[in-house]
N, C-alpha and C. Protein backbone atom coordinates (compact mmCIF):
# COMPACT_ATOMS: atom_id res chain seq x y z
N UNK A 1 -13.91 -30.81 16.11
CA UNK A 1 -13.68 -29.46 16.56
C UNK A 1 -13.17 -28.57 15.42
N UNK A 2 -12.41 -29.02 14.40
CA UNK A 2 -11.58 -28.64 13.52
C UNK A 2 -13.17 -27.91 12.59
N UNK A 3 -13.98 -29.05 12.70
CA UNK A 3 -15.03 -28.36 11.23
C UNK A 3 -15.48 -27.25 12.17
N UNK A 4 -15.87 -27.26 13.19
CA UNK A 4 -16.33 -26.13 13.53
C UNK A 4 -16.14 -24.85 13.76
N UNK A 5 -14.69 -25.16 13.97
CA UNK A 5 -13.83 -23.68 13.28
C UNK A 5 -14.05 -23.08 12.10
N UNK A 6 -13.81 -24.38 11.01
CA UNK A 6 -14.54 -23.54 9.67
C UNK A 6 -15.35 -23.10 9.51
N UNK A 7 -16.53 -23.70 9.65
CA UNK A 7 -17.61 -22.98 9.90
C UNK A 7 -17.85 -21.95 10.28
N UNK A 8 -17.33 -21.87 11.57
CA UNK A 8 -17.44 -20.48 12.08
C UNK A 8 -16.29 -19.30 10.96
N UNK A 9 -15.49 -19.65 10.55
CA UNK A 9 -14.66 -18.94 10.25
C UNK A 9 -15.48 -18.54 8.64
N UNK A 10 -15.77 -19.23 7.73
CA UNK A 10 -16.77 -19.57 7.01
C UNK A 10 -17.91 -18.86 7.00
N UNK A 11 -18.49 -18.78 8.39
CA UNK A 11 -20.01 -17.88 8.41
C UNK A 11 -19.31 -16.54 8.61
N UNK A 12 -18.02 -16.22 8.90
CA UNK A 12 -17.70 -14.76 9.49
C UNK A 12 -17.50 -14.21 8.00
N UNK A 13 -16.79 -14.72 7.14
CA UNK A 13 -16.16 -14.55 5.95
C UNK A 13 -17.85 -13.79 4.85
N UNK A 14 -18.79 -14.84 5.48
CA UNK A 14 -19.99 -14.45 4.23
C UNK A 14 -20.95 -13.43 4.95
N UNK A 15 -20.68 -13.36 6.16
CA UNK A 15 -21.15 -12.29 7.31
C UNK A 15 -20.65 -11.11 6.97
N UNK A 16 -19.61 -10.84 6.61
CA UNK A 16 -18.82 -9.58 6.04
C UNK A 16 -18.72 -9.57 4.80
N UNK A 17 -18.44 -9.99 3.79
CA UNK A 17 -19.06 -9.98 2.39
C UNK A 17 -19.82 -9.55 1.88
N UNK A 18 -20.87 -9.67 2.51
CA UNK A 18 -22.51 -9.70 2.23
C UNK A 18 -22.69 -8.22 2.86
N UNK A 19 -21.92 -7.56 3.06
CA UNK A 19 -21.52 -6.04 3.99
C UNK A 19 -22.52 -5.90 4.95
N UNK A 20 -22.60 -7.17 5.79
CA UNK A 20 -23.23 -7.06 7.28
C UNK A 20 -22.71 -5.68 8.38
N UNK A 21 -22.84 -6.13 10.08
CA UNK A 21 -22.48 -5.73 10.60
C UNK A 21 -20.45 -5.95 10.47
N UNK A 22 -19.85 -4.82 11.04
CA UNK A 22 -18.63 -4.74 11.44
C UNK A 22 -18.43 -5.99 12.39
N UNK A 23 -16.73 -6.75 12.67
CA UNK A 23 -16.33 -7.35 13.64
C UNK A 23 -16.05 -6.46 14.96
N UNK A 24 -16.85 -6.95 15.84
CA UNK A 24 -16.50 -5.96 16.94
C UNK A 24 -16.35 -6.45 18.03
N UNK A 25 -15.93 -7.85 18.52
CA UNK A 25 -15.24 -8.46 19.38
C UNK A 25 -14.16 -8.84 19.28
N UNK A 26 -12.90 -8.87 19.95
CA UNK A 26 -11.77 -9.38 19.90
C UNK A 26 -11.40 -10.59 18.82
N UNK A 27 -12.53 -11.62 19.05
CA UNK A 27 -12.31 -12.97 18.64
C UNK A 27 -12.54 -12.74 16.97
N UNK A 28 -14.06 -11.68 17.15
CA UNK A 28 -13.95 -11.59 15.70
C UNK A 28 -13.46 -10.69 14.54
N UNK A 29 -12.72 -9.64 15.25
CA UNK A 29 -11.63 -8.95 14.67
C UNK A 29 -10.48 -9.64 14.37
N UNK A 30 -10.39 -10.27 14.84
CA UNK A 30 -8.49 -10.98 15.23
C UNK A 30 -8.83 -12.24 13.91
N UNK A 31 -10.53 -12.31 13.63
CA UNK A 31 -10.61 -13.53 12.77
C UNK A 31 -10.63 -12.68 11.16
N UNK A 32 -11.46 -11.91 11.05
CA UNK A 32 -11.49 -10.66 10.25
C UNK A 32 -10.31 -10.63 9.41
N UNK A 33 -9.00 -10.02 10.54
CA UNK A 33 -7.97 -9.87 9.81
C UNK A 33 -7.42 -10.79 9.34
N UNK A 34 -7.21 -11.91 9.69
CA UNK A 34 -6.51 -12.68 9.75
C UNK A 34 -7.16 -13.66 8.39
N UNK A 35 -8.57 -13.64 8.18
CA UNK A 35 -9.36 -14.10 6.59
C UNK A 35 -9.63 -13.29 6.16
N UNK A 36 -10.41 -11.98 6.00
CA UNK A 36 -10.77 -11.41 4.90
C UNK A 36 -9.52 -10.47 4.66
N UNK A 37 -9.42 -9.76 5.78
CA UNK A 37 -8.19 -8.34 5.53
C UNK A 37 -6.90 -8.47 4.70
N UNK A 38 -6.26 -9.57 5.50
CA UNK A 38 -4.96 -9.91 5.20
C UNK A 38 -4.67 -10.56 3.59
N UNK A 39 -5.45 -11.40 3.73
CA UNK A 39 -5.55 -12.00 2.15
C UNK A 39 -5.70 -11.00 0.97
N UNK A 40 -6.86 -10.52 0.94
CA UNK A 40 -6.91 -9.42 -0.42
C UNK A 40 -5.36 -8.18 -0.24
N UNK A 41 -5.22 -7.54 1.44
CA UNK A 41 -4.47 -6.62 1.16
C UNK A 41 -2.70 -7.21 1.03
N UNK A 42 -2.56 -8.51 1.12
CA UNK A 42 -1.47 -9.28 1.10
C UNK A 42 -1.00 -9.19 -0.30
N UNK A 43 -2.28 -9.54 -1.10
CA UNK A 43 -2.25 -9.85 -2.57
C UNK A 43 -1.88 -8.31 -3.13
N UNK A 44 -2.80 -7.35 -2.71
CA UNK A 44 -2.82 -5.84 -3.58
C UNK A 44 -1.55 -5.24 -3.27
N UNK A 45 -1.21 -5.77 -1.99
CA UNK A 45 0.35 -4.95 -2.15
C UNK A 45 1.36 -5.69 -2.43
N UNK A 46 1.22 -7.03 -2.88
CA UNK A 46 2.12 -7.48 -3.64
C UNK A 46 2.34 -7.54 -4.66
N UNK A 47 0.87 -7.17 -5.76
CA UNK A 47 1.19 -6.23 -6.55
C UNK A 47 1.54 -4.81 -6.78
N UNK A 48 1.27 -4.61 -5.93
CA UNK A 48 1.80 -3.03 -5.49
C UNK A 48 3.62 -2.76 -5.59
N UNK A 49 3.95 -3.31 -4.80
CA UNK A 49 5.09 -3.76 -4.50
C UNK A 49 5.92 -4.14 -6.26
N UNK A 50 5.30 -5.02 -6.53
CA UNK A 50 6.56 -5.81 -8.06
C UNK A 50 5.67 -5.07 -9.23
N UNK A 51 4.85 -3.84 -8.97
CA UNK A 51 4.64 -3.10 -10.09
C UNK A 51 6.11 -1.71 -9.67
N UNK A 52 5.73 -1.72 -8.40
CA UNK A 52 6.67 -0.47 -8.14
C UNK A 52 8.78 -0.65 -8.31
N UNK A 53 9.29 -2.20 -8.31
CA UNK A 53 9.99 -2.75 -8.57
C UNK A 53 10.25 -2.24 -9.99
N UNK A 54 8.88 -2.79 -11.02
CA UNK A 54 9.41 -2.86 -12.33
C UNK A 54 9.60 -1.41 -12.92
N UNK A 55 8.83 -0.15 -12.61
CA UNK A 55 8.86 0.97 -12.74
C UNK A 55 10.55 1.39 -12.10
N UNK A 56 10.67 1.10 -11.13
CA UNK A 56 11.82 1.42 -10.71
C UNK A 56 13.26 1.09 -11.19
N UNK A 57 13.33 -0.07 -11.83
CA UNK A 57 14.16 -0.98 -12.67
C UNK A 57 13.91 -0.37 -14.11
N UNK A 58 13.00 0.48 -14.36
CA UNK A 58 13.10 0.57 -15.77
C UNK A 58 12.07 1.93 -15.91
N UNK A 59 12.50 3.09 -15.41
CA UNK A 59 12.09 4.25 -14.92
C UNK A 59 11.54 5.03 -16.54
N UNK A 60 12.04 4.77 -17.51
CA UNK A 60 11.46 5.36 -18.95
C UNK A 60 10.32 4.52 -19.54
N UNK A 61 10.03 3.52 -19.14
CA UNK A 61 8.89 2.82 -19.62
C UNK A 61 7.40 3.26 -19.04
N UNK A 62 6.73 3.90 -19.99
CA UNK A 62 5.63 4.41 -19.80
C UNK A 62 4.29 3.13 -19.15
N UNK A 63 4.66 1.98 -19.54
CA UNK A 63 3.53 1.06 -19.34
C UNK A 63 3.90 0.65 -17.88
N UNK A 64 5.31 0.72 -17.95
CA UNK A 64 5.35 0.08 -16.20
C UNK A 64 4.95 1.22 -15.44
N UNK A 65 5.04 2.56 -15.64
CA UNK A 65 4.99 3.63 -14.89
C UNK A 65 3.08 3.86 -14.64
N UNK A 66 2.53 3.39 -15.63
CA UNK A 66 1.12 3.43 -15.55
C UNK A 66 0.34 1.99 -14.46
N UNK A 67 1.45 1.15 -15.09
CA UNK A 67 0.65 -0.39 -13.74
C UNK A 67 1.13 0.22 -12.51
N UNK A 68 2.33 0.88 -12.04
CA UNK A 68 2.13 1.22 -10.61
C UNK A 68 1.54 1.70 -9.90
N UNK A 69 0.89 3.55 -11.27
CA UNK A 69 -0.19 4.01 -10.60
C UNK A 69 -1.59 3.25 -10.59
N UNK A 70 -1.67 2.13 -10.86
CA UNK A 70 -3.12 1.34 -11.32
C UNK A 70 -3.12 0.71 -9.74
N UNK A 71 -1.41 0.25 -9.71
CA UNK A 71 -1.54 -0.92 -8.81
C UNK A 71 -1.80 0.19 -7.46
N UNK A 72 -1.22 1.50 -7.47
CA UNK A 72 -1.30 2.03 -5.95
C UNK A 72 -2.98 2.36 -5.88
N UNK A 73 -3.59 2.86 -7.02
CA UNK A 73 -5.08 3.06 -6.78
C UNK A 73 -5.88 2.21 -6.41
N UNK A 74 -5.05 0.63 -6.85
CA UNK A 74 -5.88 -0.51 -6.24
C UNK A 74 -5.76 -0.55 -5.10
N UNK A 75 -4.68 -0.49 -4.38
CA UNK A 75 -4.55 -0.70 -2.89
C UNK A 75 -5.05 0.02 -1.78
N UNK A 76 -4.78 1.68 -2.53
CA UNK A 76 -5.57 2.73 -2.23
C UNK A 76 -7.18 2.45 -1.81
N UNK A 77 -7.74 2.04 -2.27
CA UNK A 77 -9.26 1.88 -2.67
C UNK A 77 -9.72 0.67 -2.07
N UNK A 78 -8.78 -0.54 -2.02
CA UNK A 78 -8.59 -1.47 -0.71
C UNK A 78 -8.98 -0.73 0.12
N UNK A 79 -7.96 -0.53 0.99
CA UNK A 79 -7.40 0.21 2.57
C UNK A 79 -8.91 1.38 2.74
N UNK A 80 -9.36 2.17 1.81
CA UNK A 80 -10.31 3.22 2.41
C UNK A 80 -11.65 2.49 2.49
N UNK A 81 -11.82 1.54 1.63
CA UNK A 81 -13.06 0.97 1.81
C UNK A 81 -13.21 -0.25 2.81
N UNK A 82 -11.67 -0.42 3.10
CA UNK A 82 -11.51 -1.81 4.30
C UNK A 82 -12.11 -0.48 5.65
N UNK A 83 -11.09 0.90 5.43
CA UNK A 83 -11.42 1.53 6.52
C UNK A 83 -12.96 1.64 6.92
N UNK A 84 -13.49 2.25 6.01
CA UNK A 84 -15.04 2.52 6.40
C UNK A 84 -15.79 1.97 6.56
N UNK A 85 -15.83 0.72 6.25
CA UNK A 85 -16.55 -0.26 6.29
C UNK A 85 -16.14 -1.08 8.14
N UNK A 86 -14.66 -0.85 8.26
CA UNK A 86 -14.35 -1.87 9.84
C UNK A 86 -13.90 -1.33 10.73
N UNK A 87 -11.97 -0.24 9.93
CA UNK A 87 -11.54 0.08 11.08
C UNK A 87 -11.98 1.37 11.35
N UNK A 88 -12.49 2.05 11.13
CA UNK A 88 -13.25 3.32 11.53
C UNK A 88 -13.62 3.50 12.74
N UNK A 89 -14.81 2.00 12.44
CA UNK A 89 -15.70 1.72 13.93
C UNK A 89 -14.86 1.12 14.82
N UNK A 90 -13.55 0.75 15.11
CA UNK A 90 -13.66 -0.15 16.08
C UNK A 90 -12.32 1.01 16.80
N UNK A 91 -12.32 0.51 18.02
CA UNK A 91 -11.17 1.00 19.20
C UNK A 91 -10.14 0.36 19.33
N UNK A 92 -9.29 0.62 18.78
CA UNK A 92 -7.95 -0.10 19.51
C UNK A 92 -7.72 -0.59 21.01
N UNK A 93 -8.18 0.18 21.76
CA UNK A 93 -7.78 0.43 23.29
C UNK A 93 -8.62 -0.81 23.80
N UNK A 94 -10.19 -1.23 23.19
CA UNK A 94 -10.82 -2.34 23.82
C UNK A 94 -9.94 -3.50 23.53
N UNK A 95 -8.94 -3.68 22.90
CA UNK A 95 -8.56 -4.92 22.85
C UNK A 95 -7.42 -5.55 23.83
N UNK A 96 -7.28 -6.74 24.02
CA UNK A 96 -6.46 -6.91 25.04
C UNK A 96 -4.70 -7.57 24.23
N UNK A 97 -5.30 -8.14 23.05
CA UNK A 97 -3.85 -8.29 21.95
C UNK A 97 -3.07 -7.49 22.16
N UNK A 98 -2.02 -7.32 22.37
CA UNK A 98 -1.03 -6.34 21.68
C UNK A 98 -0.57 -6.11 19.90
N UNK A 99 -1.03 -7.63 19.43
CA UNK A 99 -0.88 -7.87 18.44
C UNK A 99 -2.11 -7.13 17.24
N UNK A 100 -3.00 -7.20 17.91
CA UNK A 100 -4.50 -7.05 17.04
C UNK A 100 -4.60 -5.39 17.57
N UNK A 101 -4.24 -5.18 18.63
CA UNK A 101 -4.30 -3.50 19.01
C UNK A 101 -3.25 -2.88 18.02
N UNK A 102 -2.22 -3.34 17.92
CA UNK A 102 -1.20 -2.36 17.29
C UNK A 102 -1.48 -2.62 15.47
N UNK A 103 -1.90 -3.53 15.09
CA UNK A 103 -2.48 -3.61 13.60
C UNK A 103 -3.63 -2.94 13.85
N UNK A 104 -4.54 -2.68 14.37
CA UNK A 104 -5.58 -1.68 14.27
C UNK A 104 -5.24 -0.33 14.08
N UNK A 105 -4.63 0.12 15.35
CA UNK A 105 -4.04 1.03 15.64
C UNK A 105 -3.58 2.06 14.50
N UNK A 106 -2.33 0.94 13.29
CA UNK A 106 -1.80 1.05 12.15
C UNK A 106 -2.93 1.54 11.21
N UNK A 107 -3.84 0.59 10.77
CA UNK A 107 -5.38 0.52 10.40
C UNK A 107 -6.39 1.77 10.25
N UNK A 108 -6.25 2.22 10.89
CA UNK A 108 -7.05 3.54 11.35
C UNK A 108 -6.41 4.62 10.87
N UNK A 109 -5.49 4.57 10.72
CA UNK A 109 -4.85 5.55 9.97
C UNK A 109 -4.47 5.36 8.79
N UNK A 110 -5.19 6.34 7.31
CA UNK A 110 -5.35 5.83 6.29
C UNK A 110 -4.24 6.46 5.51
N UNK A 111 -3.88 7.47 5.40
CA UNK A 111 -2.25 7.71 4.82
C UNK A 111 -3.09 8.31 3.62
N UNK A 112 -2.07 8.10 2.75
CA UNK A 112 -2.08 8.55 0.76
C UNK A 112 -3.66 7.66 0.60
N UNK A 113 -4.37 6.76 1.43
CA UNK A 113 -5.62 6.32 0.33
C UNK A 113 -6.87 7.43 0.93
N UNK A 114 -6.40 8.18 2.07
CA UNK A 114 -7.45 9.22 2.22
C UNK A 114 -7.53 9.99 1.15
N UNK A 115 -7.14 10.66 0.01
CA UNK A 115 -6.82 11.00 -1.27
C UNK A 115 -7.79 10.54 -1.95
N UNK A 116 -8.34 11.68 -2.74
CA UNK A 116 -9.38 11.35 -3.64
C UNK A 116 -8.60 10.95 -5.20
N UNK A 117 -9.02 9.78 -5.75
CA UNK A 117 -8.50 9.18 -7.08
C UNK A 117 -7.43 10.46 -8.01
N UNK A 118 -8.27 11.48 -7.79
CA UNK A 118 -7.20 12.38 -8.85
C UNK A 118 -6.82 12.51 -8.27
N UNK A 119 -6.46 13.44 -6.97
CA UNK A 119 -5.30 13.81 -5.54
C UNK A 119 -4.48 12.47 -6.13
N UNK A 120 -4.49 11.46 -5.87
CA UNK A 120 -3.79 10.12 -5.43
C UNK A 120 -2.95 9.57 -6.82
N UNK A 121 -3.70 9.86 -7.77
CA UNK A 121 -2.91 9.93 -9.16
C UNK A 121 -2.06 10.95 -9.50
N UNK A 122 -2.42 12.34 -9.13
CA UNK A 122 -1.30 13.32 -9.16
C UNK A 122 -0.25 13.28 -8.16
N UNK A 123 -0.37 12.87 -6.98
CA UNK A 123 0.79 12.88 -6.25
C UNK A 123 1.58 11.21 -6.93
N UNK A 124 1.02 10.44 -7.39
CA UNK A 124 1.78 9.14 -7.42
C UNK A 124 2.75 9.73 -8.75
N UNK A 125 1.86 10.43 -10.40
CA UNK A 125 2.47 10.75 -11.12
C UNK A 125 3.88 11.93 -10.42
N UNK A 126 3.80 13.22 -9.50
CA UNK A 126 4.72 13.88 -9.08
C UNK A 126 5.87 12.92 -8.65
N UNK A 127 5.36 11.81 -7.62
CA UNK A 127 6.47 11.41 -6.82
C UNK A 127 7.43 10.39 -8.22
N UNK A 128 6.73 9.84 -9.25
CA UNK A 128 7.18 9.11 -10.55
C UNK A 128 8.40 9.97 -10.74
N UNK A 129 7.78 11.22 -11.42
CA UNK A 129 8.66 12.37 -11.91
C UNK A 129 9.37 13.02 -11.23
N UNK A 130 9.62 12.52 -9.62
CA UNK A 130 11.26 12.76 -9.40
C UNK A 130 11.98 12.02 -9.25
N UNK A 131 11.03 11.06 -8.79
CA UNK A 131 12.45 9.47 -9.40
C UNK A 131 13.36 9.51 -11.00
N UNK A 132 12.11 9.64 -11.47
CA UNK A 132 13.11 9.85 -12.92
C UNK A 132 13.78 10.94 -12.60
N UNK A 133 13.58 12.22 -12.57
CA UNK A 133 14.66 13.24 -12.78
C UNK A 133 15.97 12.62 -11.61
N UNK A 134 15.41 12.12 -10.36
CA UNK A 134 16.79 12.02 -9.18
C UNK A 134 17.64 11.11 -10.19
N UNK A 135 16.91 9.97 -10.23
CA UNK A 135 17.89 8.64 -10.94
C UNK A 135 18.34 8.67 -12.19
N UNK A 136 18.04 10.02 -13.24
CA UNK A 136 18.69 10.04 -14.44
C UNK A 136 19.63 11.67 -14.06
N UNK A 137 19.41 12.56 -13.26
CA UNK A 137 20.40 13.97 -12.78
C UNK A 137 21.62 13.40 -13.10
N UNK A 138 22.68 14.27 -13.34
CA UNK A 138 24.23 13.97 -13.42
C UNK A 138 24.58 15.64 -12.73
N UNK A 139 25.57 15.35 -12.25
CA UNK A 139 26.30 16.71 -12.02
C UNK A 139 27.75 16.55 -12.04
N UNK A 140 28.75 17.28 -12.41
CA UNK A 140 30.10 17.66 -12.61
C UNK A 140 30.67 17.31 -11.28
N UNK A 141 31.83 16.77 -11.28
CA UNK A 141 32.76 16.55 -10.06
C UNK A 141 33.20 17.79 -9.36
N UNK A 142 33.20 17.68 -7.86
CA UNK A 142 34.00 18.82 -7.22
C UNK A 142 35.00 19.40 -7.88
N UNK A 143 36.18 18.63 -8.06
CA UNK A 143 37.18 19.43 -8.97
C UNK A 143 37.38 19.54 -10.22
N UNK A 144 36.18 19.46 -10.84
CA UNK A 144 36.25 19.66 -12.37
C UNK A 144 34.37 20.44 -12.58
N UNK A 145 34.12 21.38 -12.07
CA UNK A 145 33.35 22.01 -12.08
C UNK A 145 32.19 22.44 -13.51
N UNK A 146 33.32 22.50 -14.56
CA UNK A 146 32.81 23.11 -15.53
C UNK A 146 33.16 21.62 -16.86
N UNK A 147 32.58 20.54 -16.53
CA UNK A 147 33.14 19.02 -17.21
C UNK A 147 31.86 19.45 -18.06
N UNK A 148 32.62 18.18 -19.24
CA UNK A 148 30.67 17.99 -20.07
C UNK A 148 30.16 16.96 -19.62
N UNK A 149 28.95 17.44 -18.71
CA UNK A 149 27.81 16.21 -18.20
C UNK A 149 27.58 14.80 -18.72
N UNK A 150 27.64 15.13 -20.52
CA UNK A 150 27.30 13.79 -21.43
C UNK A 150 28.40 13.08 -20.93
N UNK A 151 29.83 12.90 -20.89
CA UNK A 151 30.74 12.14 -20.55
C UNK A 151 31.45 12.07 -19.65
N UNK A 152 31.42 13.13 -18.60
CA UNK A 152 32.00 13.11 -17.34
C UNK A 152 31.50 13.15 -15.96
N UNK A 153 29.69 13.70 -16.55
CA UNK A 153 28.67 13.81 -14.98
C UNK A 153 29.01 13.04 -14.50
N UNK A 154 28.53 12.99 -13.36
CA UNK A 154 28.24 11.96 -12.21
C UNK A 154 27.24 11.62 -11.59
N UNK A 155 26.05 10.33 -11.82
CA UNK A 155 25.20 10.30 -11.26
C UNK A 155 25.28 10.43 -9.99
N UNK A 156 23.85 11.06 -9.50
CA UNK A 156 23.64 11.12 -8.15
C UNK A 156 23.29 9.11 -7.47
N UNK A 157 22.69 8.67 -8.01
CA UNK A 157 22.51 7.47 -7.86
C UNK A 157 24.11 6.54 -7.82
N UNK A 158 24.56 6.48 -6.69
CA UNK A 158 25.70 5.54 -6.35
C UNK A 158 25.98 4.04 -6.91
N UNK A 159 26.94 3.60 -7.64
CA UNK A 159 27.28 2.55 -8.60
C UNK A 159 27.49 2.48 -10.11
């Protein structure tokens, strides 16, 4: 029974690959996500994720600040081409999961990768460039108003 799962799971995997038809039954949505979806977008936002870490940990480094925007365009470009290609077509509401309805649901709505590559690079570079300015700002203490910033500011960033 076991091989025949693979198999099946196996023919769904090269069934969608091969940019066949969409999953559009329960059984084979719920299989969908669970092999093709999850895996690649597991991976892209976990680079996503420990590029956006290292940028954040080290906000003046130009090379980390460039893998984050690489890594968000990758994920970006994931998610819109996962969209058009699956969740576009399918309905949340036909399903009887709560589990597979509410990840669709999520799914269908594409966020920052609806953004065309430059859109999506200029807002990633904007949102960069206020992290740096928030996390390097200093301002003068309430009761010392008129201090020198170099040795007495106070970051806004707590610790």
């Amino acid at each position: 029974m076991e091989i025949y799962y693979c198999i099946l799971i196996f023919s769904a995997l090269l069934h969608y690959i091969n940019g066949q038809t969409p999953p559009s039954t329960e059984e084979e949505v719920t299989k969908y996500l669970k092999t093709v979806y999850e895996q690649e977008a597991s991976r892209l936002t976990n680079l996503f994720v420990e590029a956006d870490w290292n940028f954040a940990t080290d906000i003046a480094n130009v090379d980390k600040e460039k893998a984050k925007t690489a890594a968000t365009l990758q994920l970006a470009k994931y998610t819109k081409e996962q969209w058009e290609k699956v969740f576009n077509k399918v309905n949340a509401t036909n399903y009887k999961d709560p589990l597979v309805k509410r990840q669709i649901q999520l799914l269908k709505v594409l966020g920052n990768a609806a953004l065309s590559e430059v859109k999506l690079k200029e807002l990633t570079s904007a949102t960069n460039s206020m992290t740096n300015v928030y996390s390097t700002a200093k301002i003068c203490p309430y009761k010392k108003p008129k201090c020198n910033i170099a040795t007495e500011g106070l970051s806004l960033e707590p610790g």
